[in-house]
N, C-alpha and C. Protein backbone atom coordinates (compact mmCIF):
# COMPACT_ATOMS: atom_id res chain seq x y z
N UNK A 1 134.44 71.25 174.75
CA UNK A 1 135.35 70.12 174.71
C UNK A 1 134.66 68.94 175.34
N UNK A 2 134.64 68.17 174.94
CA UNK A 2 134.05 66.63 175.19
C UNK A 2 135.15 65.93 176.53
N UNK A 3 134.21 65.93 177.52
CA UNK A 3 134.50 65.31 179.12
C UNK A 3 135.56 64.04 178.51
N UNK A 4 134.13 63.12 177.66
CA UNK A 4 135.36 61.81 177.40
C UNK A 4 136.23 61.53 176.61
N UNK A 5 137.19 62.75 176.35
CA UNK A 5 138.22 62.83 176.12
C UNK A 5 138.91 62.77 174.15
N UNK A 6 137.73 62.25 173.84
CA UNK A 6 137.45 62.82 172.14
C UNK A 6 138.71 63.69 172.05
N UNK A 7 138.58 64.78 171.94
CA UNK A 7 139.79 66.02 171.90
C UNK A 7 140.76 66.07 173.35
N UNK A 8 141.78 65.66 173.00
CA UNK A 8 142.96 65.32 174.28
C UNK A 8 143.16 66.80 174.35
N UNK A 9 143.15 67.86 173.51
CA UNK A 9 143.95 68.84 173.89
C UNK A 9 143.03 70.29 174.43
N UNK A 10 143.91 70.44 175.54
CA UNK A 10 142.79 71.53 176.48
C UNK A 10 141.76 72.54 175.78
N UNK A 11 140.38 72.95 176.42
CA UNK A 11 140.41 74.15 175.00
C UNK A 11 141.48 75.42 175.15
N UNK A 12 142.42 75.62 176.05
CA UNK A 12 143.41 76.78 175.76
C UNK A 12 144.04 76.61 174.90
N UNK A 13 144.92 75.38 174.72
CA UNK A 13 145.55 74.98 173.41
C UNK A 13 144.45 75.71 172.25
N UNK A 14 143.34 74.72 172.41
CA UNK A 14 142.66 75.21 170.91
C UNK A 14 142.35 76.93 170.94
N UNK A 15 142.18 77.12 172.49
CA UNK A 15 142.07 78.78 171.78
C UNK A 15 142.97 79.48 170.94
N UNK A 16 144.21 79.08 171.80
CA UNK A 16 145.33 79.76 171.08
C UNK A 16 145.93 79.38 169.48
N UNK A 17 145.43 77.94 169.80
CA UNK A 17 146.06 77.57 168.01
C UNK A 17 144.39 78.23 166.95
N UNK A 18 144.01 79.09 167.60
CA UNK A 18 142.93 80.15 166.81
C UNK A 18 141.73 78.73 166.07
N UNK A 19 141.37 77.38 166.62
CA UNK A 19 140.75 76.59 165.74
C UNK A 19 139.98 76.17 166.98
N UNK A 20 139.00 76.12 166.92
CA UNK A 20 138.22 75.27 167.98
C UNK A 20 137.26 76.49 168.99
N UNK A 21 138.14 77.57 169.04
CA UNK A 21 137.20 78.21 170.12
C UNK A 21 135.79 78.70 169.91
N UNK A 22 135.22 78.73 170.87
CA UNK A 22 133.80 78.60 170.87
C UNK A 22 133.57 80.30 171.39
N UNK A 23 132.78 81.19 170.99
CA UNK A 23 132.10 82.07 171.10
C UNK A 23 132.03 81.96 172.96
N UNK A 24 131.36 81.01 173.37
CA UNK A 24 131.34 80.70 175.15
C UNK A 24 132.54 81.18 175.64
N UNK A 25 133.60 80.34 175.37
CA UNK A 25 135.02 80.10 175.99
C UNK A 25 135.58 81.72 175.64
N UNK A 26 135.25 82.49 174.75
CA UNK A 26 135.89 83.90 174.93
C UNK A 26 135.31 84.57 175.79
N UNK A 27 133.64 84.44 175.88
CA UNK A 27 132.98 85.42 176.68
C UNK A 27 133.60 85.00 178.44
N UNK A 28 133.67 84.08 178.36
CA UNK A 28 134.17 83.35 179.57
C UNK A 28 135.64 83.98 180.13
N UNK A 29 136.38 84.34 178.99
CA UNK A 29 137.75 84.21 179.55
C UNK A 29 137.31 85.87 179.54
N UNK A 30 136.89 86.85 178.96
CA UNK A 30 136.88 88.18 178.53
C UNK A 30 135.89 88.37 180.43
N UNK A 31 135.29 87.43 180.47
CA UNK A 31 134.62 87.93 181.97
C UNK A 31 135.73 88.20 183.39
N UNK A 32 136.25 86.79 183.24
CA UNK A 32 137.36 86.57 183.62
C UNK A 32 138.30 87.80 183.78
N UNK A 33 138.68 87.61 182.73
CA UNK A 33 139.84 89.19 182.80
C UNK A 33 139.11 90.80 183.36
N UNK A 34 137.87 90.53 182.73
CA UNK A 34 136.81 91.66 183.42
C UNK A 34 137.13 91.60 184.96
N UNK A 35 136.87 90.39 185.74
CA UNK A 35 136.05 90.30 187.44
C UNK A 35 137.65 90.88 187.72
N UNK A 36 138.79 90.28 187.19
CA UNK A 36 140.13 90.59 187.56
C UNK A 36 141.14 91.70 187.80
N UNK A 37 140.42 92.46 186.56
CA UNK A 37 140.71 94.18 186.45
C UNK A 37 139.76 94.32 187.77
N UNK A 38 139.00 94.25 188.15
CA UNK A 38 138.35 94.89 189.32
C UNK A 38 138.09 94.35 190.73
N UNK A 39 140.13 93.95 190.73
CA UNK A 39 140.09 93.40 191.89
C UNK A 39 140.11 92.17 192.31
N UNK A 40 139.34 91.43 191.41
CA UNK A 40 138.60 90.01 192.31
C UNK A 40 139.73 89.43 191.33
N UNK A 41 139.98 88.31 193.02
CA UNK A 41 140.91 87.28 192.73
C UNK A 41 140.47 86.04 191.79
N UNK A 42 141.34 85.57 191.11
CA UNK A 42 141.40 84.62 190.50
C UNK A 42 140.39 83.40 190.80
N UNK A 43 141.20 82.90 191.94
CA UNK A 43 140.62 81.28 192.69
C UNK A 43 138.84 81.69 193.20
N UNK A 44 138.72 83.10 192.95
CA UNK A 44 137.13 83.31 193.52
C UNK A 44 136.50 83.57 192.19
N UNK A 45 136.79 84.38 191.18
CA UNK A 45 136.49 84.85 189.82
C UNK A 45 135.83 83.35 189.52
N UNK A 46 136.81 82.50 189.14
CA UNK A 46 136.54 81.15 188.52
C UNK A 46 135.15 80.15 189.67
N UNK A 47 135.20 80.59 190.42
CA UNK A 47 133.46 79.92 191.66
C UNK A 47 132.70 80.58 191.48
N UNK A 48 132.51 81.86 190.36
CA UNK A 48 131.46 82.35 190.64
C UNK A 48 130.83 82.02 189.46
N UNK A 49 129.46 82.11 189.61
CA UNK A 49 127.75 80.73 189.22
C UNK A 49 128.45 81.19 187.80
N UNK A 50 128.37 82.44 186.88
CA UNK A 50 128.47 82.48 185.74
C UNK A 50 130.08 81.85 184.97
N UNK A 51 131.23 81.33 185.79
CA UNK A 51 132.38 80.61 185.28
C UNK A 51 131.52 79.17 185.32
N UNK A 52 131.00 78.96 186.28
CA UNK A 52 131.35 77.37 186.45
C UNK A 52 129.93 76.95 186.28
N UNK A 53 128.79 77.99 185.25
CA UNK A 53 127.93 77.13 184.85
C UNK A 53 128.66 77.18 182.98
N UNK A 54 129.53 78.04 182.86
CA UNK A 54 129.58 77.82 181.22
C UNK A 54 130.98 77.15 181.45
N UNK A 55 132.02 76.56 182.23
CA UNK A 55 133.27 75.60 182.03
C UNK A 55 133.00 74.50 182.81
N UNK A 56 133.73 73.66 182.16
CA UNK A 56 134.02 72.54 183.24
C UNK A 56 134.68 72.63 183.71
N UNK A 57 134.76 71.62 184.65
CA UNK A 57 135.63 72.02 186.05
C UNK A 57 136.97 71.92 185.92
N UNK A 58 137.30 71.12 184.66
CA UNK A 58 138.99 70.88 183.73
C UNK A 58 139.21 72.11 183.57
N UNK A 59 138.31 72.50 182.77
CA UNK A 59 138.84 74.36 182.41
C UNK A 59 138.98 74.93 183.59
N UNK A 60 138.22 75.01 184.27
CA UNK A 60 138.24 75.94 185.37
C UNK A 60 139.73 75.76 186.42
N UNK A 61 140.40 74.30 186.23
CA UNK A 61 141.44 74.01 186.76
C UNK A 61 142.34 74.39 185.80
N UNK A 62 142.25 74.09 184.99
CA UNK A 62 143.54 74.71 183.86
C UNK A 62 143.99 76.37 183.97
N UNK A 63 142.99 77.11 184.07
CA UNK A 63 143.36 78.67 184.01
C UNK A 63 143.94 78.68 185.24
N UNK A 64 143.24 78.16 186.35
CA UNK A 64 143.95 78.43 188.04
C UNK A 64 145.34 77.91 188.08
N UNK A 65 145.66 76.84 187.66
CA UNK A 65 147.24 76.22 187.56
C UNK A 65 148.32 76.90 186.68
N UNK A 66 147.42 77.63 185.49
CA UNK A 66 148.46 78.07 184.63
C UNK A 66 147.37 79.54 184.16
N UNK A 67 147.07 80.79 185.39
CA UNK A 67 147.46 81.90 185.06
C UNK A 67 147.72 82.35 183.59
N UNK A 68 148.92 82.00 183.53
CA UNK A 68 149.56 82.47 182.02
C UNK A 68 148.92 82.36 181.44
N UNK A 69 148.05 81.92 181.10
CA UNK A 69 147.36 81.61 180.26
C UNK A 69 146.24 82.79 179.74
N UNK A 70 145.86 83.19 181.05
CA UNK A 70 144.79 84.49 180.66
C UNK A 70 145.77 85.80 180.67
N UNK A 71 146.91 85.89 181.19
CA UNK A 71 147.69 86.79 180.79
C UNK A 71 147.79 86.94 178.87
N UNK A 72 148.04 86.03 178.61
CA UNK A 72 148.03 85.56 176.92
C UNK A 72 147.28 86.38 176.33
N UNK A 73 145.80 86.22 176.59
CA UNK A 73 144.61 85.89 176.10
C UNK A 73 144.08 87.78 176.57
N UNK A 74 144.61 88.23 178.02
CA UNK A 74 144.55 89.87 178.39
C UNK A 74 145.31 91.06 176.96
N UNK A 75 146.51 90.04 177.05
CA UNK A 75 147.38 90.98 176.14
C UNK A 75 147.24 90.81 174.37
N UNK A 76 146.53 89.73 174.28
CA UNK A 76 145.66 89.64 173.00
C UNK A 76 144.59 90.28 172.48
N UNK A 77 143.92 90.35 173.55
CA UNK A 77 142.65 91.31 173.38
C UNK A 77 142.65 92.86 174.13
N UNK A 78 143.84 93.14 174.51
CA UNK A 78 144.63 94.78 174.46
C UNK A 78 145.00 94.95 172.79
N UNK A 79 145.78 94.29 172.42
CA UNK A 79 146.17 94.19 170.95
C UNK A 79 145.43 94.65 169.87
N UNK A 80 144.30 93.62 169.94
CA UNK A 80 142.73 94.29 169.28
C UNK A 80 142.11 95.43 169.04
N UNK A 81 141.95 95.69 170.58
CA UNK A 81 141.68 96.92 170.77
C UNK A 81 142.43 98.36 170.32
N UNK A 82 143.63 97.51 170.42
CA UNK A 82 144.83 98.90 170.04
C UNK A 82 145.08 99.32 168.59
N UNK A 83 144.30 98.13 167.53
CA UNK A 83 144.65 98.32 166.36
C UNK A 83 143.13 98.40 165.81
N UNK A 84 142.31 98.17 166.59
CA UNK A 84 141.26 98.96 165.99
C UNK A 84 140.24 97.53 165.74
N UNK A 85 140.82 96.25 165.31
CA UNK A 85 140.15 95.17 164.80
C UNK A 85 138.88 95.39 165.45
N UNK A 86 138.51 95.86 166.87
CA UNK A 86 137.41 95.43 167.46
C UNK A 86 136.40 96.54 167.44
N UNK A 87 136.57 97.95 166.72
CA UNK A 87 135.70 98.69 166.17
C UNK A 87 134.78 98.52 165.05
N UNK A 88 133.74 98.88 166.16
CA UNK A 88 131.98 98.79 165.47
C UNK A 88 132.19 99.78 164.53
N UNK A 89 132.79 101.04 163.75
CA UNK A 89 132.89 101.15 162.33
C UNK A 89 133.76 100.94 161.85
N UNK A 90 134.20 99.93 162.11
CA UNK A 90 135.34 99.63 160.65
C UNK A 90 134.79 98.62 159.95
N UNK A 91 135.20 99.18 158.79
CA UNK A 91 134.87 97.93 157.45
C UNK A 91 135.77 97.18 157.52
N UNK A 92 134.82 95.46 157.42
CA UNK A 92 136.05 94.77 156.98
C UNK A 92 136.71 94.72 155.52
N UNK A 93 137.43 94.23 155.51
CA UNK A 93 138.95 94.73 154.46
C UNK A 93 138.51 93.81 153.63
């Protein structure tokens, strides 16, 4: 997402409206939910070198203020998993 403001709308918006997200911004949030399952808090998850050399510091404030957000994005990619989309043998359709 462009600092000067080009795209007004957060990249969570764009993650979720499924248009815009970047390959980065999943591995990012999928780490995220990773450091979290194992404990590590939030407000520390997001300071550590590998969040805050691939977000800006907007992003990095957006998930801390609004949580919900990676809750979303946890129970999305449970979903996946549960229906199989994210298996290495399945053919796509």
């Amino acid at each position: 997402m462009p600092e000067g403001g080009e795209d007004r709308r957060s990249s969570w918006d764009r993650l979720f409206a499924n248009s815009g997200e970047s390959e980065n911004e999943r591995r990012v949030l999928e780490y995220i939910i990773h450091r979290m399952n194992e404990d590590g808090h939030l407000r520390d998850v997001v300071q550590e070198e590998y969040v805050r050399r691939n977000l800006t510091e907007s992003q990095r404030q957006d998930i801390v203020s609004n949580p919900r957000l990676l809750e979303a994005v946890r129970e999305r990619m449970q979903e996946a998993f549960r229906s199989g989309e994210l298996d290495p043998n399945r053919r796509p359709e």
